[in-house]
N, C-alpha and C. Protein backbone atom coordinates (compact mmCIF):
# COMPACT_ATOMS: atom_id res chain seq x y z
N UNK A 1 115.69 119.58 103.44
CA UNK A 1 114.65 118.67 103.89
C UNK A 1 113.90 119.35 105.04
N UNK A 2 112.89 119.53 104.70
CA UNK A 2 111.59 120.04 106.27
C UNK A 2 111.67 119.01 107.22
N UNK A 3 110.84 119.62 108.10
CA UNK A 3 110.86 118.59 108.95
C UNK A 3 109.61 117.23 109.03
N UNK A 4 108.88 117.69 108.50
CA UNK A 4 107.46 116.65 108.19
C UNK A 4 108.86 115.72 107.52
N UNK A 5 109.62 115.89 106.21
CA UNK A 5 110.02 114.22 105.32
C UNK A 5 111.27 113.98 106.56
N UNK A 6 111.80 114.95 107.43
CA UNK A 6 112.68 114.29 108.50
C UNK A 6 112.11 113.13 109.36
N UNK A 7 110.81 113.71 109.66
CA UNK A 7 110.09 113.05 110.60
C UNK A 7 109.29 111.63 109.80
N UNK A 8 109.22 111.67 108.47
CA UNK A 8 108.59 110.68 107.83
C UNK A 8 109.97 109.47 107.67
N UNK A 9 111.19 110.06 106.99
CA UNK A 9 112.36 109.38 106.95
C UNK A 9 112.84 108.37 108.14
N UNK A 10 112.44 109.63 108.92
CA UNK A 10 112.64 108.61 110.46
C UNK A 10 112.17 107.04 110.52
N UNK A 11 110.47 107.50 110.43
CA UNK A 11 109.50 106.58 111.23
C UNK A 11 109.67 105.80 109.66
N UNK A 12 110.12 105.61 108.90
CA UNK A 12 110.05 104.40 107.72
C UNK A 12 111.47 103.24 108.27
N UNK A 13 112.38 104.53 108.28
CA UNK A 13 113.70 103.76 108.64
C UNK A 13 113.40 102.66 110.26
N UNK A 14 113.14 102.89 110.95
CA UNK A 14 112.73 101.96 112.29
C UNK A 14 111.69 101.19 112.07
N UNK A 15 110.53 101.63 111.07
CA UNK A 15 109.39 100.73 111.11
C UNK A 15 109.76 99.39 110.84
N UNK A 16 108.56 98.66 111.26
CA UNK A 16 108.33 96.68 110.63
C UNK A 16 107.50 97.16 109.67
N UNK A 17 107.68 95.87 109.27
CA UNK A 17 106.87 95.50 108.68
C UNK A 17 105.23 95.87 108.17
N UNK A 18 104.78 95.73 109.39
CA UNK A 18 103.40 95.83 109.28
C UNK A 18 103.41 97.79 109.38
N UNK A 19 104.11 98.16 110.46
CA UNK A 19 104.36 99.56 110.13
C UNK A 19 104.17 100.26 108.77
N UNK A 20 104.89 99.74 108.36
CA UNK A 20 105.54 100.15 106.66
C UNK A 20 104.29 99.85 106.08
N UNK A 21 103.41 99.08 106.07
CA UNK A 21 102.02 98.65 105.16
C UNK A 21 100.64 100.33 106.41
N UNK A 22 101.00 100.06 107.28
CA UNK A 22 100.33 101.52 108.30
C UNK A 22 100.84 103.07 107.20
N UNK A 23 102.35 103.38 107.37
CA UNK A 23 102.15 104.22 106.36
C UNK A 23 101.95 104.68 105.33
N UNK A 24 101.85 103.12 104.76
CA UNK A 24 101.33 103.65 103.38
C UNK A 24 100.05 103.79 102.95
N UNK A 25 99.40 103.11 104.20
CA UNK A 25 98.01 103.30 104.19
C UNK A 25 97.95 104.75 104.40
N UNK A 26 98.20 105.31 105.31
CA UNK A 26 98.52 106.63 106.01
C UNK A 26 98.35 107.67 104.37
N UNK A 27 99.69 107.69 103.62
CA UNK A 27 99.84 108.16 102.79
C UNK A 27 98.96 108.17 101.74
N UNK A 28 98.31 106.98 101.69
CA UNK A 28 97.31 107.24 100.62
C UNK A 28 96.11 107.75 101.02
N UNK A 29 95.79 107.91 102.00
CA UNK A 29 94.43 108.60 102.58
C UNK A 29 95.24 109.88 102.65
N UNK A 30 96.02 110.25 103.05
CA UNK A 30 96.36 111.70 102.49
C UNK A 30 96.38 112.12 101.02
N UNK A 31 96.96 111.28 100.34
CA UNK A 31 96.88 111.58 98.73
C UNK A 31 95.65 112.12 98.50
N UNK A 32 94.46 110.74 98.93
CA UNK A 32 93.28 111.03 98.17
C UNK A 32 92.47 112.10 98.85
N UNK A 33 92.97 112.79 100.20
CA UNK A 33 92.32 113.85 100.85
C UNK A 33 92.54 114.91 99.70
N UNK A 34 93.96 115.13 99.40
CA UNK A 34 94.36 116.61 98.35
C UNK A 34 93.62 116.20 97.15
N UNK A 35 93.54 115.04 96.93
CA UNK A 35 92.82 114.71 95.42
C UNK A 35 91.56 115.31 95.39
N UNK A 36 90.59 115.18 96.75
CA UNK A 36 89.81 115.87 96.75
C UNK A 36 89.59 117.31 96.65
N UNK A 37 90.70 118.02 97.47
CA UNK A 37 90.41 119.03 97.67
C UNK A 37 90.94 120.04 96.64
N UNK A 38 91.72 119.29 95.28
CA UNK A 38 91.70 119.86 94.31
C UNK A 38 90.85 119.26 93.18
N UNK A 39 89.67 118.61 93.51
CA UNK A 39 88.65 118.27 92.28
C UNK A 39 88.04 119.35 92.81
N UNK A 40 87.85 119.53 94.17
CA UNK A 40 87.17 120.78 94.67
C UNK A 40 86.92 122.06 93.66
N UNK A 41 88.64 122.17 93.64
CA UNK A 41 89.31 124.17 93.54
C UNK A 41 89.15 123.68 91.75
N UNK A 42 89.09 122.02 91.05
CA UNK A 42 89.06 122.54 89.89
C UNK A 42 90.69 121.78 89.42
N UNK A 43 91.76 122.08 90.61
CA UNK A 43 92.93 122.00 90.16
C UNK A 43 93.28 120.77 89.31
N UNK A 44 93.15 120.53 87.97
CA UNK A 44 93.51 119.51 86.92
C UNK A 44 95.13 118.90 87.05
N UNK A 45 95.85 119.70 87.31
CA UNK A 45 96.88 118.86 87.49
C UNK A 45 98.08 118.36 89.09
N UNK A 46 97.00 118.66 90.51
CA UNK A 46 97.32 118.57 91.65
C UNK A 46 96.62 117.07 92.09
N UNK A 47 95.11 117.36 91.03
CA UNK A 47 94.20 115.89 91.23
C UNK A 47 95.05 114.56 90.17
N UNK A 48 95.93 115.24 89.52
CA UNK A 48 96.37 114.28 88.57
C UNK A 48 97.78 113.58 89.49
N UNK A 49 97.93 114.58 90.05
CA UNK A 49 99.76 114.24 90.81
C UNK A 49 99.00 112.89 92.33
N UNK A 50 98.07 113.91 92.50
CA UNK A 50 98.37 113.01 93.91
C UNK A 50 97.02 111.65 93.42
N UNK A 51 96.33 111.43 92.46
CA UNK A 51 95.80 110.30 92.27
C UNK A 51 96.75 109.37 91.75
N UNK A 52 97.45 109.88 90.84
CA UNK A 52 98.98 108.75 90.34
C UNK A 52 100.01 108.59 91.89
N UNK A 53 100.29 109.52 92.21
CA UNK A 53 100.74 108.69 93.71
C UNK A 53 100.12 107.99 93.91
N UNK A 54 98.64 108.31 94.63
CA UNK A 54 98.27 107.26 95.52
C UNK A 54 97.95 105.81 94.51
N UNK A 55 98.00 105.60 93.38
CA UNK A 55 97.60 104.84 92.28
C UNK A 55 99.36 103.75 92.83
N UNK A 56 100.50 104.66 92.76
CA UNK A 56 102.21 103.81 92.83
C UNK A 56 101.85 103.70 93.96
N UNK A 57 101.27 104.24 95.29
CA UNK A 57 101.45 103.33 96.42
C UNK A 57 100.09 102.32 96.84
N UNK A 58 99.25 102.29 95.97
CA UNK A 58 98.42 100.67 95.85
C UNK A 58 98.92 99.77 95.14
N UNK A 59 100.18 100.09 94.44
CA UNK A 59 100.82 99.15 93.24
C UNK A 59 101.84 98.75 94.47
N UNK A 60 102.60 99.44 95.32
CA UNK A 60 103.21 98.84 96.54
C UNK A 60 102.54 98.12 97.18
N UNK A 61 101.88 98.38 97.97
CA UNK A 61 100.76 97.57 98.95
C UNK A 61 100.70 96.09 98.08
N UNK A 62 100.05 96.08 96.73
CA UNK A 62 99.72 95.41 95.99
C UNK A 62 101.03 93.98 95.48
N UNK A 63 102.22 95.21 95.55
CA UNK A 63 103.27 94.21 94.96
C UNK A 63 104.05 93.68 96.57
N UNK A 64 103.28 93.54 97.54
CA UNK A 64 103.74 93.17 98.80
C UNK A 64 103.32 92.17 99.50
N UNK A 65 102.27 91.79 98.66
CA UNK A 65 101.49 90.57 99.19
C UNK A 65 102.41 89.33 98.73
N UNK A 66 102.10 88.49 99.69
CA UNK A 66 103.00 86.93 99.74
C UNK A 66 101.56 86.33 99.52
N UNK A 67 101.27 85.68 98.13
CA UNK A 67 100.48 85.00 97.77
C UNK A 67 100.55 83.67 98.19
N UNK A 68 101.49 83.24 98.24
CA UNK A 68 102.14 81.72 98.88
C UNK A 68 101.53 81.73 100.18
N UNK A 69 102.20 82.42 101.13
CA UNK A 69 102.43 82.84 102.59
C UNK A 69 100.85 83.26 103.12
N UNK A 70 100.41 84.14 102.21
CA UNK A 70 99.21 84.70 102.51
C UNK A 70 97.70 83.87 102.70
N UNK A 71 97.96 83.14 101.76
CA UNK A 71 96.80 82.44 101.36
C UNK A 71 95.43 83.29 101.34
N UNK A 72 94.27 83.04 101.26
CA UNK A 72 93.34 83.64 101.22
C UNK A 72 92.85 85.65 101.59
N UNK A 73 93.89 85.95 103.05
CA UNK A 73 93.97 86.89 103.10
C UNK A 73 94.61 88.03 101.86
N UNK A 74 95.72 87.07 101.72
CA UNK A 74 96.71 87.68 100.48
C UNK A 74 94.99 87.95 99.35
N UNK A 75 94.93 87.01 99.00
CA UNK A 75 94.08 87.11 97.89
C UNK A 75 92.78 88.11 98.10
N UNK A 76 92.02 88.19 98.92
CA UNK A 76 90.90 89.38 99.46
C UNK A 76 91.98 90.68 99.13
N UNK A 77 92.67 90.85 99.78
CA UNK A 77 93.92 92.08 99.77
C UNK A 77 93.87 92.84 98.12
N UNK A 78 94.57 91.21 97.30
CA UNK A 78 94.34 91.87 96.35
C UNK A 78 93.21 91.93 95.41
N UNK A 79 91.87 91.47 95.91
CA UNK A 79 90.90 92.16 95.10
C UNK A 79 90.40 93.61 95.67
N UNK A 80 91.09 94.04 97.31
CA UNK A 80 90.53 95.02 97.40
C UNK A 80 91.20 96.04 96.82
N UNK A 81 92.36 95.84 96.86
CA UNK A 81 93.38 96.37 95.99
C UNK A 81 93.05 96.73 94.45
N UNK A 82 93.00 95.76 93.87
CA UNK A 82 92.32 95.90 92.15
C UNK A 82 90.84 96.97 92.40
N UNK A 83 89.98 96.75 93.06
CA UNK A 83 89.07 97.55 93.54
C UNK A 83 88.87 98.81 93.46
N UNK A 84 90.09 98.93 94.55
CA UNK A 84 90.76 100.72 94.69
C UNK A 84 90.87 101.27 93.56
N UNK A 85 92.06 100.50 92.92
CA UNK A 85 92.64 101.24 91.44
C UNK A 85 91.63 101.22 90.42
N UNK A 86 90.41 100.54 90.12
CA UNK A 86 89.61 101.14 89.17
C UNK A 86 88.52 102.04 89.76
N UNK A 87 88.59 102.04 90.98
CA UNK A 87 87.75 103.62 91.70
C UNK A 87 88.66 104.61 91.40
N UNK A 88 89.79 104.32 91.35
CA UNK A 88 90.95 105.97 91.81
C UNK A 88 90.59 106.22 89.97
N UNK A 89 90.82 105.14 89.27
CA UNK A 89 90.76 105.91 87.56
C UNK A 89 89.75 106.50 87.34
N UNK A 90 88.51 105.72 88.20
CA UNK A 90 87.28 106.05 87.71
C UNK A 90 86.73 107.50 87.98
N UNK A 91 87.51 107.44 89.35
CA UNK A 91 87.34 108.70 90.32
C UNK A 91 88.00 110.17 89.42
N UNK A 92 89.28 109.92 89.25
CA UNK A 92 89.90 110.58 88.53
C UNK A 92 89.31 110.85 86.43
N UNK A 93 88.56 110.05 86.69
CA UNK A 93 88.10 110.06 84.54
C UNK A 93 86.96 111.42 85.08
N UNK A 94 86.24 110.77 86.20
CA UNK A 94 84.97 111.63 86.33
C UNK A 94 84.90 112.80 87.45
N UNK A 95 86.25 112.98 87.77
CA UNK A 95 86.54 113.99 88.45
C UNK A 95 85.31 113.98 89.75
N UNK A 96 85.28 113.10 90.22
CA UNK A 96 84.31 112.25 91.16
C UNK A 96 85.34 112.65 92.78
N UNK A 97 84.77 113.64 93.65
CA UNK A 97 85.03 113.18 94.78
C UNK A 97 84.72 112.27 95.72
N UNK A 98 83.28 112.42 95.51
CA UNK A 98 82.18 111.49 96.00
C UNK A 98 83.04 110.01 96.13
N UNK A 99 83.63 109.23 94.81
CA UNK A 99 84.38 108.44 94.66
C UNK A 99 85.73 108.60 95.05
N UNK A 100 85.96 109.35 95.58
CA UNK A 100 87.80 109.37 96.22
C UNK A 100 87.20 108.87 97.72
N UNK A 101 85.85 109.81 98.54
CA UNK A 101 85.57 109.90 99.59
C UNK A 101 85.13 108.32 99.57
N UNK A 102 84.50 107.65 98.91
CA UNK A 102 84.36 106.27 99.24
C UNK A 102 85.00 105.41 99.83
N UNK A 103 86.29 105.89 98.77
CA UNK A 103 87.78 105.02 98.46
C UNK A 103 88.54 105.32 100.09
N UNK A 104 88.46 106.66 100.43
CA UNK A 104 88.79 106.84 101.55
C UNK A 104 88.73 105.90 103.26
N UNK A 105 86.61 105.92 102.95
CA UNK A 105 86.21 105.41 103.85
C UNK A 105 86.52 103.83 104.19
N UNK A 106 87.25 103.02 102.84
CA UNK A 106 87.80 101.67 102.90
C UNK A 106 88.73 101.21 103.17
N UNK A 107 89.71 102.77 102.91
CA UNK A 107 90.97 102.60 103.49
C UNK A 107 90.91 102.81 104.51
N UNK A 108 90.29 103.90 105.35
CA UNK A 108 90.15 103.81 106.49
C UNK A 108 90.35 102.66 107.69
N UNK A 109 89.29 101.89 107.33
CA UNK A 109 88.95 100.68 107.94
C UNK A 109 89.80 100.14 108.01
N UNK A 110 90.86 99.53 106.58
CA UNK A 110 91.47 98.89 106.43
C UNK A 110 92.71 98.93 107.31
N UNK A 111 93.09 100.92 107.88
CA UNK A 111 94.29 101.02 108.32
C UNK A 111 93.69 100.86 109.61
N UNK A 112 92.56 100.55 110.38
CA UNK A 112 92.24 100.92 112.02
C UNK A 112 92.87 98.82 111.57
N UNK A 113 92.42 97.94 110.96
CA UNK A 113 92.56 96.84 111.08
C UNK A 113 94.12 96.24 110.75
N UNK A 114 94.90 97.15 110.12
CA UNK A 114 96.33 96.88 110.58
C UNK A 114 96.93 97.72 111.38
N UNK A 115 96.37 98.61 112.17
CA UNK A 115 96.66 99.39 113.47
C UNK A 115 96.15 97.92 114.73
N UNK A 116 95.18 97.22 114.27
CA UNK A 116 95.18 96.24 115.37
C UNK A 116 96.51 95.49 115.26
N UNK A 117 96.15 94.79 114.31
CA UNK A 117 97.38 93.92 113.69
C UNK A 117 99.01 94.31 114.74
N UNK A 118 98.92 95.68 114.25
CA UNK A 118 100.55 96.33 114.89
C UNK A 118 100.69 96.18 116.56
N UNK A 119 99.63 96.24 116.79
CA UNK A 119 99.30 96.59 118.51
C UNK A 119 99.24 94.53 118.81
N UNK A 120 98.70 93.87 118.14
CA UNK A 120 98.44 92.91 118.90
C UNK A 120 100.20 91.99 118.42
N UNK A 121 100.86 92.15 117.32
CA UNK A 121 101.91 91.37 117.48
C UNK A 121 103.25 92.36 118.19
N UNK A 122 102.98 93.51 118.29
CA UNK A 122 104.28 93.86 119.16
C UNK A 122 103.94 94.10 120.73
N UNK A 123 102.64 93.99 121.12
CA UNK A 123 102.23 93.76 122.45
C UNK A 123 102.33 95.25 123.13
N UNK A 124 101.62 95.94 122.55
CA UNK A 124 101.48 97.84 123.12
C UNK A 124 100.33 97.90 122.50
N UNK A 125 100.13 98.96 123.58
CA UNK A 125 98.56 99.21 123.39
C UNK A 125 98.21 100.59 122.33
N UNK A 126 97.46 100.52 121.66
CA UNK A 126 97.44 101.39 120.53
C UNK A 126 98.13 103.20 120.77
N UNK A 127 98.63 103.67 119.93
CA UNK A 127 99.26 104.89 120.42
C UNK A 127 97.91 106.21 120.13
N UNK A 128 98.53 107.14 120.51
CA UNK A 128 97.35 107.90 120.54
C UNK A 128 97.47 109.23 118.94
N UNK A 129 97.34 108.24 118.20
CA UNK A 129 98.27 109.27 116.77
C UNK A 129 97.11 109.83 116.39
N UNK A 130 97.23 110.31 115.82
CA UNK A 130 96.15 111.53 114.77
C UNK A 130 94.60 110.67 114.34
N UNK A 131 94.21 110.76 114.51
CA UNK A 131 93.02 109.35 113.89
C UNK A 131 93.01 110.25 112.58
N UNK A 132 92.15 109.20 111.83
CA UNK A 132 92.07 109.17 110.53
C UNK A 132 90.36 109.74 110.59
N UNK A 133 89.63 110.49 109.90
CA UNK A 133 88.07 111.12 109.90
C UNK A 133 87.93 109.79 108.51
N UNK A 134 86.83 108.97 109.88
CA UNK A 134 87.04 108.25 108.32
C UNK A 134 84.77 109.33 107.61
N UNK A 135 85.04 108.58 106.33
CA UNK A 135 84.10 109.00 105.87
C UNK A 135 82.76 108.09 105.32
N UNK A 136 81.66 108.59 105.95
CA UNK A 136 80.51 107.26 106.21
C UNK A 136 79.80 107.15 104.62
N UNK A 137 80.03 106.16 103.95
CA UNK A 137 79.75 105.68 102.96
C UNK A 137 78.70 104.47 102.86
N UNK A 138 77.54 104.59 103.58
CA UNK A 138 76.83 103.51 103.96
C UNK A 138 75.90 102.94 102.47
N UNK A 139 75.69 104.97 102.43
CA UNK A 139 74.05 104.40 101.21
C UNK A 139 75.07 104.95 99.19
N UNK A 140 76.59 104.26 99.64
CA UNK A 140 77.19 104.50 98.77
C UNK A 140 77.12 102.99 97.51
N UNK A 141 76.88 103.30 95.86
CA UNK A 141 76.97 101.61 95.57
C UNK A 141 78.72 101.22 95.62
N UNK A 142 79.28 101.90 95.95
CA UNK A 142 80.89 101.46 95.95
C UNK A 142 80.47 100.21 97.37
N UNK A 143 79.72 101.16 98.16
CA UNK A 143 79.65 99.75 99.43
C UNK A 143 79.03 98.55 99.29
N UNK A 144 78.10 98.72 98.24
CA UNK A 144 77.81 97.15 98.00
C UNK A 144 78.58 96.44 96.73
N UNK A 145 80.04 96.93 96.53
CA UNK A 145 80.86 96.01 95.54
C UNK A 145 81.50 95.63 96.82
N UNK A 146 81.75 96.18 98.17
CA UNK A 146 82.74 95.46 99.10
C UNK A 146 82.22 94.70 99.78
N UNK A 147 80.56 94.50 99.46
CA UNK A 147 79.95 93.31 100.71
C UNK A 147 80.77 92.00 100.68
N UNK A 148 81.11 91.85 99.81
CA UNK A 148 81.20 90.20 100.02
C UNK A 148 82.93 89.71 99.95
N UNK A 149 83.74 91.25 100.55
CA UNK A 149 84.87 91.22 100.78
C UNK A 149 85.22 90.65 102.25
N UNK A 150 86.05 89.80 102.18
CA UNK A 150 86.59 89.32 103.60
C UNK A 150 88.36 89.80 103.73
N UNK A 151 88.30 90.24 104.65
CA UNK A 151 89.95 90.09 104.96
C UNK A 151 90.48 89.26 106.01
């Protein structure tokens, strides 16, 4: 074992809750970074590995929601969720970075807004971790399927 999955093993085993939903956000904006950077080089089966990851960890995220519990949030969650996964196929059919980088820029957001989340129920003030580059997707049409998303 290296030390990056020592250091990942770690921080899963101690995390909460909301932690655990942080790295997997984490993880999938890494997925879809290499996804890119092998639609880049061409690489057919590196864009295939890490879009099916990041595809099983939106099916986590996804299979984590308390629909009961959640109410309305739960439900936004999972349309942004359903969202994702027909960008990541779509992304992946058309070998589309453009469309990973979208997908990116939503997760993004999504993880600075359960980075609040983490900071405001355990009462510490945000840590100073790696930021995420998110990516500006303004005059993208992926951004006007999320207008009328609330979380």
């Amino acid at each position: 074992m290296d030390a990056r999955s020592s250091y990942l093993e770690s921080a899963v085993r101690g995390a909460n809750p909301v932690q655990l939903v942080i790295l997997l956000y984490e993880q999938l904006i890494a997925d879809l970074r290499s996804a890119i950077v092998a639609v880049e080089k061409g690489d057919i089966p590196a864009r295939t590995r890490e879009i099916n990851h990041a595809l099983v960890l939106i099916g986590h995220l996804h299979g984590s929601l308390d629909m009961e519990r959640g109410g309305q949030v739960s439900r936004n969650l999972e349309r942004f969720y359903n969202m994702v996964r027909a960008s990541l196929v779509e992304a992946h059919a058309a070998q589309s970075a453009k469309i990973l980088q979208e997908q990116i820029s939503h997760l993004v957001l999504l993880r600075e807004a359960w980075l609040e989340v983490e900071c405001a129920t355990s009462g510490r003030e945000p840590s100073a971790a790696e930021p995420v580059r998110p990516v500006s997707s303004a005059d993208s049409p992926a951004a006007n399927s999320f207008a009328d998303w609330n979380a």
